[in-house]
N, C-alpha and C. Protein backbone atom coordinates (compact mmCIF):
# COMPACT_ATOMS: atom_id res chain seq x y z
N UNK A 1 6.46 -39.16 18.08
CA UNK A 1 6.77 -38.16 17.07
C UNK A 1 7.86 -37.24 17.62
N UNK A 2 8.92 -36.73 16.83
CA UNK A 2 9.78 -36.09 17.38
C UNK A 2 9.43 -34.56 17.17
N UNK A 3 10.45 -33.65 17.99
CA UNK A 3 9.66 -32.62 18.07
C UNK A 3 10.27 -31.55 16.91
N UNK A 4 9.20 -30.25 16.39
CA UNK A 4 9.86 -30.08 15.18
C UNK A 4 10.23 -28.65 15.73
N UNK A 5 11.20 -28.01 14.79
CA UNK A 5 11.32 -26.75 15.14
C UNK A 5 10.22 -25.88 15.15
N UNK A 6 9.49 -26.19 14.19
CA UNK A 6 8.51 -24.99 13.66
C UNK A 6 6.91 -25.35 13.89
N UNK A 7 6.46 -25.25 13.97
CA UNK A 7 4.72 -24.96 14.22
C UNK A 7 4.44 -24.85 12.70
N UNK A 8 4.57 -24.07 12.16
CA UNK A 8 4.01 -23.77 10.69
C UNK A 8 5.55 -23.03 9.79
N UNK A 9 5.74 -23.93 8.73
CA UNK A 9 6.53 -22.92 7.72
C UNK A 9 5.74 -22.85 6.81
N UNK A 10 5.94 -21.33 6.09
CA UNK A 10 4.96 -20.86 4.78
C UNK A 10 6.24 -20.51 3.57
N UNK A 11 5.55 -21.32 3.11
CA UNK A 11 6.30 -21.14 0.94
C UNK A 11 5.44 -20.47 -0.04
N UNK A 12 6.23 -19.62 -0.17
CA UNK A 12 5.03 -18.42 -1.08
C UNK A 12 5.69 -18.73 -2.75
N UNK A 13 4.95 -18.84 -3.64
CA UNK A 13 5.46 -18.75 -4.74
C UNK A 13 4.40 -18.73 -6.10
N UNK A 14 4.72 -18.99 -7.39
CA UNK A 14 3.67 -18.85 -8.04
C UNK A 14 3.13 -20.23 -9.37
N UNK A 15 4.75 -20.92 -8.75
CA UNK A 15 4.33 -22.53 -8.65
C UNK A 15 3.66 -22.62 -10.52
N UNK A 16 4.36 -22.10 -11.51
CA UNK A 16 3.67 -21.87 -12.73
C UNK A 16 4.62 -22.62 -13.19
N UNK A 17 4.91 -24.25 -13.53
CA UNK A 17 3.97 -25.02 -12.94
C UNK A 17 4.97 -25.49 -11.50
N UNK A 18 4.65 -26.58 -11.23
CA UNK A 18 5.19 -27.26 -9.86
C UNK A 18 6.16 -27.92 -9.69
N UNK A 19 7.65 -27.55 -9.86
CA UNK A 19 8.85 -28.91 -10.06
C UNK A 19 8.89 -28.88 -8.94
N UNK A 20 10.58 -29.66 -9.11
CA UNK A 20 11.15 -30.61 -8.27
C UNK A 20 11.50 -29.79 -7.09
N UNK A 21 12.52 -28.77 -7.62
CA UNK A 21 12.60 -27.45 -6.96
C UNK A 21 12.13 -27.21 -5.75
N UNK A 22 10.57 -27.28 -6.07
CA UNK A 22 9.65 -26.48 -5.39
C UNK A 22 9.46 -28.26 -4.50
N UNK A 23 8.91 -28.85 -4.84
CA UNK A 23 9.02 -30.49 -4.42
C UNK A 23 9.66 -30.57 -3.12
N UNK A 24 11.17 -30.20 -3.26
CA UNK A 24 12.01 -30.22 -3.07
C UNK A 24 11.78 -29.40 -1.03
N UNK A 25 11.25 -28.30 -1.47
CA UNK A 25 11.13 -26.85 -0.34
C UNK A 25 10.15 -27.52 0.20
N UNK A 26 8.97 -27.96 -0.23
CA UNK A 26 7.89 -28.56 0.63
C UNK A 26 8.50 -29.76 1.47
N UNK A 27 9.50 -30.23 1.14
CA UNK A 27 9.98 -31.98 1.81
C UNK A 27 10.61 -31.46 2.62
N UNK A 28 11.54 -30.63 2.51
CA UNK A 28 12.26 -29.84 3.43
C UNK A 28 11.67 -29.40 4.74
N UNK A 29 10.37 -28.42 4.19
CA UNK A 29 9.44 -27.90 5.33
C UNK A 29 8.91 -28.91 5.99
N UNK A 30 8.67 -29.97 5.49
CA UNK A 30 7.91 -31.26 6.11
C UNK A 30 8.94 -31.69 7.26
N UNK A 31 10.11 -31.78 6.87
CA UNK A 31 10.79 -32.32 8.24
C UNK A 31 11.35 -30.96 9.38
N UNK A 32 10.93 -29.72 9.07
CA UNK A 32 11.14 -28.89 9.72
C UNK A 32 10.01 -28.59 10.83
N UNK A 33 8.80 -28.59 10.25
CA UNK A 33 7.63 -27.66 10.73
C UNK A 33 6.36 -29.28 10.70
N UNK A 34 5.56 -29.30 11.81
CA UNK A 34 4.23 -29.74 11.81
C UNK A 34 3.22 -29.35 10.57
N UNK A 35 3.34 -28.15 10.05
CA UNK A 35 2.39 -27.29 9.16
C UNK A 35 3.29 -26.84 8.23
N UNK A 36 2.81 -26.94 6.82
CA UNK A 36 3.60 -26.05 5.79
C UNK A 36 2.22 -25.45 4.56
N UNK A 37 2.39 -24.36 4.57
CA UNK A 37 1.36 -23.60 4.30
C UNK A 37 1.76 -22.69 2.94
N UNK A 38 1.29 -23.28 1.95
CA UNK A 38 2.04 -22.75 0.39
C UNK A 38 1.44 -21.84 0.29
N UNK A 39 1.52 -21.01 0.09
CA UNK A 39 0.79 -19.41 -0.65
C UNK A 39 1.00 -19.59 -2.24
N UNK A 40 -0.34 -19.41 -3.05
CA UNK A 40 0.25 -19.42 -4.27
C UNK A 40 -0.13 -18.10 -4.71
N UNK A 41 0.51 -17.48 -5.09
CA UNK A 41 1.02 -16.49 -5.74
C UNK A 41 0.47 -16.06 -7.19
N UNK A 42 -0.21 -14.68 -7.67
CA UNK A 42 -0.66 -14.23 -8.61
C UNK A 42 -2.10 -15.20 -8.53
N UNK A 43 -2.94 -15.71 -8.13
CA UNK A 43 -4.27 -16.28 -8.01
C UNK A 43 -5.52 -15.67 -8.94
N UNK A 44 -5.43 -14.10 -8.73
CA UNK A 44 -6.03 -13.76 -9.35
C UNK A 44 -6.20 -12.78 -10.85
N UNK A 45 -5.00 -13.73 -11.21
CA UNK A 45 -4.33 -13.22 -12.79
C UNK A 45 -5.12 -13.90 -13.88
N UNK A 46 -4.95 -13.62 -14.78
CA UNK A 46 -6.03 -13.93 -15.54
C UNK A 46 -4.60 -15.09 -16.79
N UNK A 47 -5.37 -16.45 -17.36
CA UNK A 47 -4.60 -17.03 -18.13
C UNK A 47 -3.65 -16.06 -19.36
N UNK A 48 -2.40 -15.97 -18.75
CA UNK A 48 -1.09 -15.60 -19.75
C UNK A 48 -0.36 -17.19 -20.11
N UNK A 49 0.75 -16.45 -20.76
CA UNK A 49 1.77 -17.32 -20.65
C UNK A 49 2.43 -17.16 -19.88
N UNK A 50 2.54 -15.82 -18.92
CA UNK A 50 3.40 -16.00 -17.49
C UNK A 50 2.38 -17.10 -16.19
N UNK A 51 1.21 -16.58 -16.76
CA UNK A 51 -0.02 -17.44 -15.74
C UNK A 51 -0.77 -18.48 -16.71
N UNK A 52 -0.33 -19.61 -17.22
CA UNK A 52 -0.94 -20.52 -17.72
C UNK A 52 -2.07 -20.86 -16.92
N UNK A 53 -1.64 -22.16 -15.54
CA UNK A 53 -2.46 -22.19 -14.47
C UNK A 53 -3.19 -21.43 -13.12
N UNK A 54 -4.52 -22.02 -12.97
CA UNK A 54 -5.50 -21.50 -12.04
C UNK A 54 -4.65 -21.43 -10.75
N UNK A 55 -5.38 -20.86 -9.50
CA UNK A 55 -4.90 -21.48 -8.91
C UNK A 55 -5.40 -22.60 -8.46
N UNK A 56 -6.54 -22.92 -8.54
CA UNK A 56 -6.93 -24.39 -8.64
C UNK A 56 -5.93 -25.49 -9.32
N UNK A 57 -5.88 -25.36 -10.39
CA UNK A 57 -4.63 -26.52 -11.02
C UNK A 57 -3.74 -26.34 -10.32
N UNK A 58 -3.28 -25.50 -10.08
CA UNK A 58 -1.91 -25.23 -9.35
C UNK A 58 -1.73 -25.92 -7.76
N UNK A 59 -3.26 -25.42 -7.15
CA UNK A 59 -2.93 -26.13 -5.52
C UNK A 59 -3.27 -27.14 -6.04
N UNK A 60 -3.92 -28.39 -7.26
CA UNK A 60 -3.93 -29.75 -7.63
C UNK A 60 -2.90 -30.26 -7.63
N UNK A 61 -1.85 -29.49 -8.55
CA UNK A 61 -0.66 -29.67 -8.45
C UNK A 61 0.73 -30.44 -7.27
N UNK A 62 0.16 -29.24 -6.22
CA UNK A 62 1.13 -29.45 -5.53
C UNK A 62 0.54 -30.32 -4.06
N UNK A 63 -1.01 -30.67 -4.90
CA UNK A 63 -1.42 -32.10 -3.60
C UNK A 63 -0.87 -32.83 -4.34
N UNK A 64 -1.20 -33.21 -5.67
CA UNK A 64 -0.40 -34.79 -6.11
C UNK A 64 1.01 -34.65 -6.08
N UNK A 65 1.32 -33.62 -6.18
CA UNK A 65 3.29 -34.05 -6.21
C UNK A 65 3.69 -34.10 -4.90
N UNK A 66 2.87 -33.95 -3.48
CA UNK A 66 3.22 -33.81 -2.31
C UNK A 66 2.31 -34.97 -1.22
N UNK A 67 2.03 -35.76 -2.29
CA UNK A 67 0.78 -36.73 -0.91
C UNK A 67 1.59 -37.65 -0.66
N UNK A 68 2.60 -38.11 -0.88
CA UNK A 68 3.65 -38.97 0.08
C UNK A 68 3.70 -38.37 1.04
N UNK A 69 4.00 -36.99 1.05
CA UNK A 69 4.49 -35.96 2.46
C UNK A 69 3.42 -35.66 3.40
N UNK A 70 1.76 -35.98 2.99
CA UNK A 70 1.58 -35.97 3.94
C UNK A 70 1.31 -36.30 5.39
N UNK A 71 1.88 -37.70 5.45
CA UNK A 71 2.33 -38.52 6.30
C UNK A 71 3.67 -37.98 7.61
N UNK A 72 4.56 -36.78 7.05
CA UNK A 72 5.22 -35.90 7.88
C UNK A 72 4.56 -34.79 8.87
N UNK A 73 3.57 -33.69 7.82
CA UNK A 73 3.30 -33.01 8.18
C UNK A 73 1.95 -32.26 7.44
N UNK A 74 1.21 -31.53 7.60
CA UNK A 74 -0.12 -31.10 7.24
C UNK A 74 0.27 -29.76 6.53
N UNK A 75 0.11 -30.21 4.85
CA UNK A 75 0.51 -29.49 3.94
C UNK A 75 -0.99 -28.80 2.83
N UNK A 76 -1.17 -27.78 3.14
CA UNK A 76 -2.13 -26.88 2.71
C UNK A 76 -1.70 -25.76 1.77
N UNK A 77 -2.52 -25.44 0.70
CA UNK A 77 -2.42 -23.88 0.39
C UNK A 77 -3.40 -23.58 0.41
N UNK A 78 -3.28 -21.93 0.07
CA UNK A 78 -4.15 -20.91 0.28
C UNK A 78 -4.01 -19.57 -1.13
N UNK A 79 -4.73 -18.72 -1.65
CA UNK A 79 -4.28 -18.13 -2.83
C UNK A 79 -3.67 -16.96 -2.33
N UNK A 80 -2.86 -16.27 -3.07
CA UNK A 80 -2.65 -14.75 -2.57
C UNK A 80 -2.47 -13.97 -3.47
N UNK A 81 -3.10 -12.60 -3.50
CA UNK A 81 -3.19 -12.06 -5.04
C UNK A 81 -2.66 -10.95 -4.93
N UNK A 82 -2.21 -10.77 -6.19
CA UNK A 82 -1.15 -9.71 -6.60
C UNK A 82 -1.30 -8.41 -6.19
N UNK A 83 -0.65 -7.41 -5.61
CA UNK A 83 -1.35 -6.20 -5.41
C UNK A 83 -0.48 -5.24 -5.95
N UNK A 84 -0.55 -4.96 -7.34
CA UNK A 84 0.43 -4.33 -7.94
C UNK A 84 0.80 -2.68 -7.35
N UNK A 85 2.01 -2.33 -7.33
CA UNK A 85 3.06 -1.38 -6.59
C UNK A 85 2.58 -1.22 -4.93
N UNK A 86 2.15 -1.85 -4.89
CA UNK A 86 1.45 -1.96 -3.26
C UNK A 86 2.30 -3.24 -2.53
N UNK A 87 3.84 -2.79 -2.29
CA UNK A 87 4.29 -4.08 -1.32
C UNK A 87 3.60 -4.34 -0.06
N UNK A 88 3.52 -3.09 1.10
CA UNK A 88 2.61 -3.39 1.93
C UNK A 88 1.50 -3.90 2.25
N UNK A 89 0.56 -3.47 1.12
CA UNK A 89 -0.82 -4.37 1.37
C UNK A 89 -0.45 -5.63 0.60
N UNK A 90 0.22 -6.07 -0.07
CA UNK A 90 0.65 -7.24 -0.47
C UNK A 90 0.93 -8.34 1.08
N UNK A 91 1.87 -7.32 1.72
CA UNK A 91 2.44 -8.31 3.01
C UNK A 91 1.12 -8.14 4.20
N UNK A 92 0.48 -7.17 4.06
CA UNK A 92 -0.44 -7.53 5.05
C UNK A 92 -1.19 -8.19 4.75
N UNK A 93 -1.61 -8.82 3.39
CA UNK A 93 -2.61 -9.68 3.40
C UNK A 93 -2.00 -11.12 3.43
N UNK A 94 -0.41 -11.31 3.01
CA UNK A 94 -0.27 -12.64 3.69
C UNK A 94 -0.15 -12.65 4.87
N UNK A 95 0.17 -11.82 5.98
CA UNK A 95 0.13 -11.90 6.93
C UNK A 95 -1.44 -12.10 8.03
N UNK A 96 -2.10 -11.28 7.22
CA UNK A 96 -3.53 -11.73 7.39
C UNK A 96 -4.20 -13.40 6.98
N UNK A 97 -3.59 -14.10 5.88
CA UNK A 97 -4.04 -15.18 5.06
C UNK A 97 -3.04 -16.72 6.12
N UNK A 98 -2.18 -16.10 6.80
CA UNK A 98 -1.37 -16.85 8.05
C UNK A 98 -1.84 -17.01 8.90
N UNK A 99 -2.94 -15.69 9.43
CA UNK A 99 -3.19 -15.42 10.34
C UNK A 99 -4.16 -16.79 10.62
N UNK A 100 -5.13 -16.53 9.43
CA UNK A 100 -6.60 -16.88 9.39
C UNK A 100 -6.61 -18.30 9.53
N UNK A 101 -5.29 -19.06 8.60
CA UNK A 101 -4.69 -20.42 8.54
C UNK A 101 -4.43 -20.93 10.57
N UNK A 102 -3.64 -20.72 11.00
CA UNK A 102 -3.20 -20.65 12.23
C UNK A 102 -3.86 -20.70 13.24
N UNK A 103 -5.32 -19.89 13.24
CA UNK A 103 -6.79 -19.52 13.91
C UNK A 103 -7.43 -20.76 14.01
N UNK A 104 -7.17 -21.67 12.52
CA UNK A 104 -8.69 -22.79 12.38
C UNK A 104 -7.81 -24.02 11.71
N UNK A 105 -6.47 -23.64 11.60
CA UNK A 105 -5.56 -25.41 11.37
C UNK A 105 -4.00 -25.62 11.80
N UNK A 106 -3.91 -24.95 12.54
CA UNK A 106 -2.46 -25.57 13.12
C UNK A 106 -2.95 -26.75 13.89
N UNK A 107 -2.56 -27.79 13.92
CA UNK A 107 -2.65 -28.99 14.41
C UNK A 107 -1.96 -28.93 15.44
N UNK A 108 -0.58 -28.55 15.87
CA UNK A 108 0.34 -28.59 17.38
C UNK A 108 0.53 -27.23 17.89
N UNK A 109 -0.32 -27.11 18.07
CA UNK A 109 -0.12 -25.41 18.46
C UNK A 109 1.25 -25.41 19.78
N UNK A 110 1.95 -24.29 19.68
CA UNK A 110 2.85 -24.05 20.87
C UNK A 110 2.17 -24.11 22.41
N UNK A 111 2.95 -23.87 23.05
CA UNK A 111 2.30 -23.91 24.47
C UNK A 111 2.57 -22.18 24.55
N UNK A 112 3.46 -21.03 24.51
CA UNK A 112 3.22 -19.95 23.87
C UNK A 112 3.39 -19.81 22.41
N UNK A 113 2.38 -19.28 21.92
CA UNK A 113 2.51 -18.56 20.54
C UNK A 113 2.72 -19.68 19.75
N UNK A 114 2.71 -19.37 18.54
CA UNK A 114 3.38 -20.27 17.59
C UNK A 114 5.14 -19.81 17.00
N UNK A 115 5.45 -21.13 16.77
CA UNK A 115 6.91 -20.55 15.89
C UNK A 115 6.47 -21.06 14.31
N UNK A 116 6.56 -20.34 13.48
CA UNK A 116 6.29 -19.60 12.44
C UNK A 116 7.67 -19.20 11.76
N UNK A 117 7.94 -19.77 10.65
CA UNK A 117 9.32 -19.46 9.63
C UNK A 117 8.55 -19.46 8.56
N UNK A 118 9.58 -18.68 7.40
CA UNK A 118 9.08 -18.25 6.16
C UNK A 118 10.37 -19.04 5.74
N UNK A 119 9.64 -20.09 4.68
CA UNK A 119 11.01 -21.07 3.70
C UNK A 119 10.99 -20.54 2.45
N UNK A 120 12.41 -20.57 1.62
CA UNK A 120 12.38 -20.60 0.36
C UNK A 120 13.70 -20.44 0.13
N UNK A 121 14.14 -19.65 -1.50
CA UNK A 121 15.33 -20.06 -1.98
C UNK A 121 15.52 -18.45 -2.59
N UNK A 122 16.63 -18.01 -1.83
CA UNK A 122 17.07 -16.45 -2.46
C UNK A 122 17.60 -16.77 -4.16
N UNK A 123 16.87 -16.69 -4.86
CA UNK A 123 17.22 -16.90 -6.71
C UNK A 123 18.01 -15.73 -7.50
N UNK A 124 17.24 -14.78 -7.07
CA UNK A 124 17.46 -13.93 -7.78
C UNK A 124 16.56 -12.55 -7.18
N UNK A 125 16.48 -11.34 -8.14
CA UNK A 125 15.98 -9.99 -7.11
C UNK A 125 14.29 -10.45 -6.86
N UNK A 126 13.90 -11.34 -7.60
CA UNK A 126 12.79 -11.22 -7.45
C UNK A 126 12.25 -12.49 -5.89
N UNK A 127 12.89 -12.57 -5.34
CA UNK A 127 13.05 -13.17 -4.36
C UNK A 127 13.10 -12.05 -3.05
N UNK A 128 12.72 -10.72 -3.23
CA UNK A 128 13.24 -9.70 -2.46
C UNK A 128 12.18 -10.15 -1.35
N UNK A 129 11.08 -10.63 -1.46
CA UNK A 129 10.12 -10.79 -0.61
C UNK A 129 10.06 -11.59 0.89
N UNK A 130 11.61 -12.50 0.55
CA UNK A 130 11.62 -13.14 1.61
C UNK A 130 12.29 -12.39 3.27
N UNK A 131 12.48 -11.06 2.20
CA UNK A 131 12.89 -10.06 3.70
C UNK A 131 12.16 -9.24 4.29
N UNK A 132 10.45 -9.50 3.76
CA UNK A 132 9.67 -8.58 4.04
C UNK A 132 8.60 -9.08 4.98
N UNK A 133 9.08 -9.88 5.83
CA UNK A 133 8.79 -10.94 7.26
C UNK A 133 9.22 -10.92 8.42
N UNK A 134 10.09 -9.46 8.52
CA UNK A 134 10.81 -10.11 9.90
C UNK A 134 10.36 -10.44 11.23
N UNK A 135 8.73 -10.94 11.25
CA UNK A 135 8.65 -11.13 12.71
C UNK A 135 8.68 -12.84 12.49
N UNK A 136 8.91 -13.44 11.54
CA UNK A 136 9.18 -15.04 10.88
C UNK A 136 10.69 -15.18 10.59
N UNK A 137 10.97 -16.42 11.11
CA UNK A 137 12.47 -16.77 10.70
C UNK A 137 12.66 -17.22 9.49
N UNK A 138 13.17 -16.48 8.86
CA UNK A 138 13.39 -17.18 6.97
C UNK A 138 14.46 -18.17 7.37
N UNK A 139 14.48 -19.53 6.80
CA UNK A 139 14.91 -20.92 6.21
C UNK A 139 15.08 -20.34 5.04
N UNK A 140 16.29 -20.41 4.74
CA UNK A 140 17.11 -20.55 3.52
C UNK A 140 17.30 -21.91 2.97
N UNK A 141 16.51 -22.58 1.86
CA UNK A 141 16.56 -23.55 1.51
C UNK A 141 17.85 -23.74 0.34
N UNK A 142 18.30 -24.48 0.22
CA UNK A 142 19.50 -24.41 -1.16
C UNK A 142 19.13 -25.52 -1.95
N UNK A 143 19.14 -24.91 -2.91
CA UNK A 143 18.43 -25.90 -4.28
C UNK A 143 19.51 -27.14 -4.41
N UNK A 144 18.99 -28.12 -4.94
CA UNK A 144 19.52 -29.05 -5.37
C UNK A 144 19.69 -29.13 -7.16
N UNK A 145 18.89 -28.40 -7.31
CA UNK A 145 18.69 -28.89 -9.44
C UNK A 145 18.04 -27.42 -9.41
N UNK A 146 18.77 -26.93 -10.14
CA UNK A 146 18.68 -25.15 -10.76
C UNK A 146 17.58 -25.27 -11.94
N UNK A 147 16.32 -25.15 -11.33
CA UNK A 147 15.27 -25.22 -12.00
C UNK A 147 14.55 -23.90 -12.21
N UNK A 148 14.25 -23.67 -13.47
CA UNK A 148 13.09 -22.46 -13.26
C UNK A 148 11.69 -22.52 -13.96
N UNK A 149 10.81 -22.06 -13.01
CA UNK A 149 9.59 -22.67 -13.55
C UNK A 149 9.55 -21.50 -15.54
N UNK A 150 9.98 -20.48 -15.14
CA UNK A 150 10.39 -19.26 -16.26
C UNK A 150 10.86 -19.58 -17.91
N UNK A 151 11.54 -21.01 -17.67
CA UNK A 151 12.49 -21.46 -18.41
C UNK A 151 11.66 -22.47 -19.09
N UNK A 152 11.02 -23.23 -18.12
CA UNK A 152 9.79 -24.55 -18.32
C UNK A 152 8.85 -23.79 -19.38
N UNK A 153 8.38 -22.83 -18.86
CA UNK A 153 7.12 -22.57 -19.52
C UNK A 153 7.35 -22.26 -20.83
N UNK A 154 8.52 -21.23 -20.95
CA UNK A 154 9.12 -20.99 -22.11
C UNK A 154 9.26 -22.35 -23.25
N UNK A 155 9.62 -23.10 -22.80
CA UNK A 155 10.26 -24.38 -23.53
C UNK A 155 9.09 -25.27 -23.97
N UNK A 156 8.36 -25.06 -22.80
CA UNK A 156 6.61 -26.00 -22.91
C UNK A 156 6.01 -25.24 -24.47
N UNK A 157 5.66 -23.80 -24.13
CA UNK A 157 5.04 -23.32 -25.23
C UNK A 157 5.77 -22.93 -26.40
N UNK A 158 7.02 -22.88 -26.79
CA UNK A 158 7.65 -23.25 -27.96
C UNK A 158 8.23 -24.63 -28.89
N UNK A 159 8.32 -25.54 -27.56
CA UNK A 159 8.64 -26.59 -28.12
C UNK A 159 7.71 -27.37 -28.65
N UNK A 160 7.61 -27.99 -29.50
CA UNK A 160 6.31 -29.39 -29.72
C UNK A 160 6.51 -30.84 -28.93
N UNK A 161 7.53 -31.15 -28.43
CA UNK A 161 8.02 -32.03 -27.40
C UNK A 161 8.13 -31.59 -25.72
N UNK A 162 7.45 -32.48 -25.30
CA UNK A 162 7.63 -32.12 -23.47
C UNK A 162 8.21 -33.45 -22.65
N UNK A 163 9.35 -34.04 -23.65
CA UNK A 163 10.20 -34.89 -23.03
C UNK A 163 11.11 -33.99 -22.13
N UNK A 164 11.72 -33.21 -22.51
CA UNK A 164 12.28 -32.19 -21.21
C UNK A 164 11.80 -31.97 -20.45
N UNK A 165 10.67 -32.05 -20.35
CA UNK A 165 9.99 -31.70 -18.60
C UNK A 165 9.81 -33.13 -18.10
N UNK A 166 10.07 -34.30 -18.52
CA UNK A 166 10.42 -35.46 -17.15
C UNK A 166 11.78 -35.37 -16.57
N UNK A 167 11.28 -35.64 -15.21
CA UNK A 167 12.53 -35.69 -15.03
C UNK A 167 12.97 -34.13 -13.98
N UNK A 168 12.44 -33.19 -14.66
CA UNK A 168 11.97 -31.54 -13.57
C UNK A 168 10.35 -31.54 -13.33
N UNK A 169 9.73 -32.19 -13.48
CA UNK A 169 8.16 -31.77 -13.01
C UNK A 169 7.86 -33.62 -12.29
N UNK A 170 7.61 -33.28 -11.27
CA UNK A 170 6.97 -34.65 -10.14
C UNK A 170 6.17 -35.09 -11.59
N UNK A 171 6.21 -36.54 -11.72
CA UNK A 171 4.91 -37.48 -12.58
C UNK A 171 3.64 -36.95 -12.61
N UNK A 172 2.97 -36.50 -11.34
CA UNK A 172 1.62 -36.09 -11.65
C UNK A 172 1.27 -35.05 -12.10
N UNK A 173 2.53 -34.02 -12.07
CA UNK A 173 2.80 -32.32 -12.76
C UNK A 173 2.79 -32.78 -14.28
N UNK A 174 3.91 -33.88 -14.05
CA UNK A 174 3.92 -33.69 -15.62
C UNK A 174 2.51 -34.04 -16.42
N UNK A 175 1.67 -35.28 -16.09
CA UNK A 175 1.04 -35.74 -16.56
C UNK A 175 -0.30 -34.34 -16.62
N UNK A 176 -0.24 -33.09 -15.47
CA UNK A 176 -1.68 -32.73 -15.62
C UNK A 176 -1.04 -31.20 -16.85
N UNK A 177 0.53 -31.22 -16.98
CA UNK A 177 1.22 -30.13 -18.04
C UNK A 177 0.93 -31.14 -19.47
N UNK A 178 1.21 -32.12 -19.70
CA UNK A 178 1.13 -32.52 -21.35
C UNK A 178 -0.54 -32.23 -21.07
N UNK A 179 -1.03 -33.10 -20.64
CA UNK A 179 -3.00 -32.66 -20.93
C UNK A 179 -3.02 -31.03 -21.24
N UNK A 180 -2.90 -30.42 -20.31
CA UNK A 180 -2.78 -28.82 -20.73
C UNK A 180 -2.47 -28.83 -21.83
N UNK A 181 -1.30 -29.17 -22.18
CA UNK A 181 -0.92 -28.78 -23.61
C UNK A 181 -2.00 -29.19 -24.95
């Protein structure tokens, strides 16, 4: 096995629902890091149309669109919940929810410490979060297909057709988004 940069990279997001995009950041992390550790984001929101899915469906989600990968590397999530105008206790509890991960499943642990990066994709302001890590090296991932899950959902619940979502949602996304519907 060759050796990887990272011990663990973590992808925080809210994965409403799961494209390619996002597909995309986990495959990435897979050839970067031994461990990639999704945080999903808003967990304990209650069904909107900004929050269709649990986070149950959601980490379903992103095992079936990711079990080829796990043959690279040991790909887990974990929930993380919203802590509205509270950035700090927001970051201490992923930092706590890393912690706890790291304690009882890093598989290659360092010989000191672990190395630990935070992956993702600067989009837009609401991406401000990926600077609120600095004891983790942010991976700047660069998209391949300008996807937004924002745009999906929109299109899902107005349209009566969900031929537009093959093609941006992995096969098993798509298949567990039309059932939803």
């Amino acid at each position: 096995m060759s050796k990887k940069k990272y011990d663990l990279l973590v992808f925080i997001g809210r994965f409403q629902p799961v494209h390619i995009g996002h597909t995309q950041v986990i495959e990435t992390a897979c050839k970067l890091a031994y461990n990639v550790l999704v945080l999903i984001g808003s967990s304990n929101q209650p069904r909107t149309i900004k929050n269709p899915w649990t986070y149950q469906e959601r980490g379903d989600m992103i095992s079936s669109a990711t079990h080829e990968l796990q043959h690279d590397c040991c790909i887990d999530t974990r929930p993380i919940y919203d802590q509205s105008y509270n950035d700090q206790k927001w970051v201490t509890s992923v930092q706590s929810t890393v912690d706890d991960y790291i304690s009882g499943n890093i598989a290659y642990p360092a010989e000191k410490g672990h190395r630990i990066g935070l992956i993702g994709h600067q989009k837009d302001s609401s991406s401000y979060y990926l600077k609120m890590f600095p004891q983790w090296e942010t991976v700047e991932h660069q998209m391949n297909e300008d996807v937004s899950a924002t745009d999906l959902r929109k299109l899902l619940f107005e349209d009566k057709s969900t031929r537009f979502l093959q093609g941006v949602l992995p096969t098993p996304v798509y298949d567990a988004v039309v059932s939803f519907k």
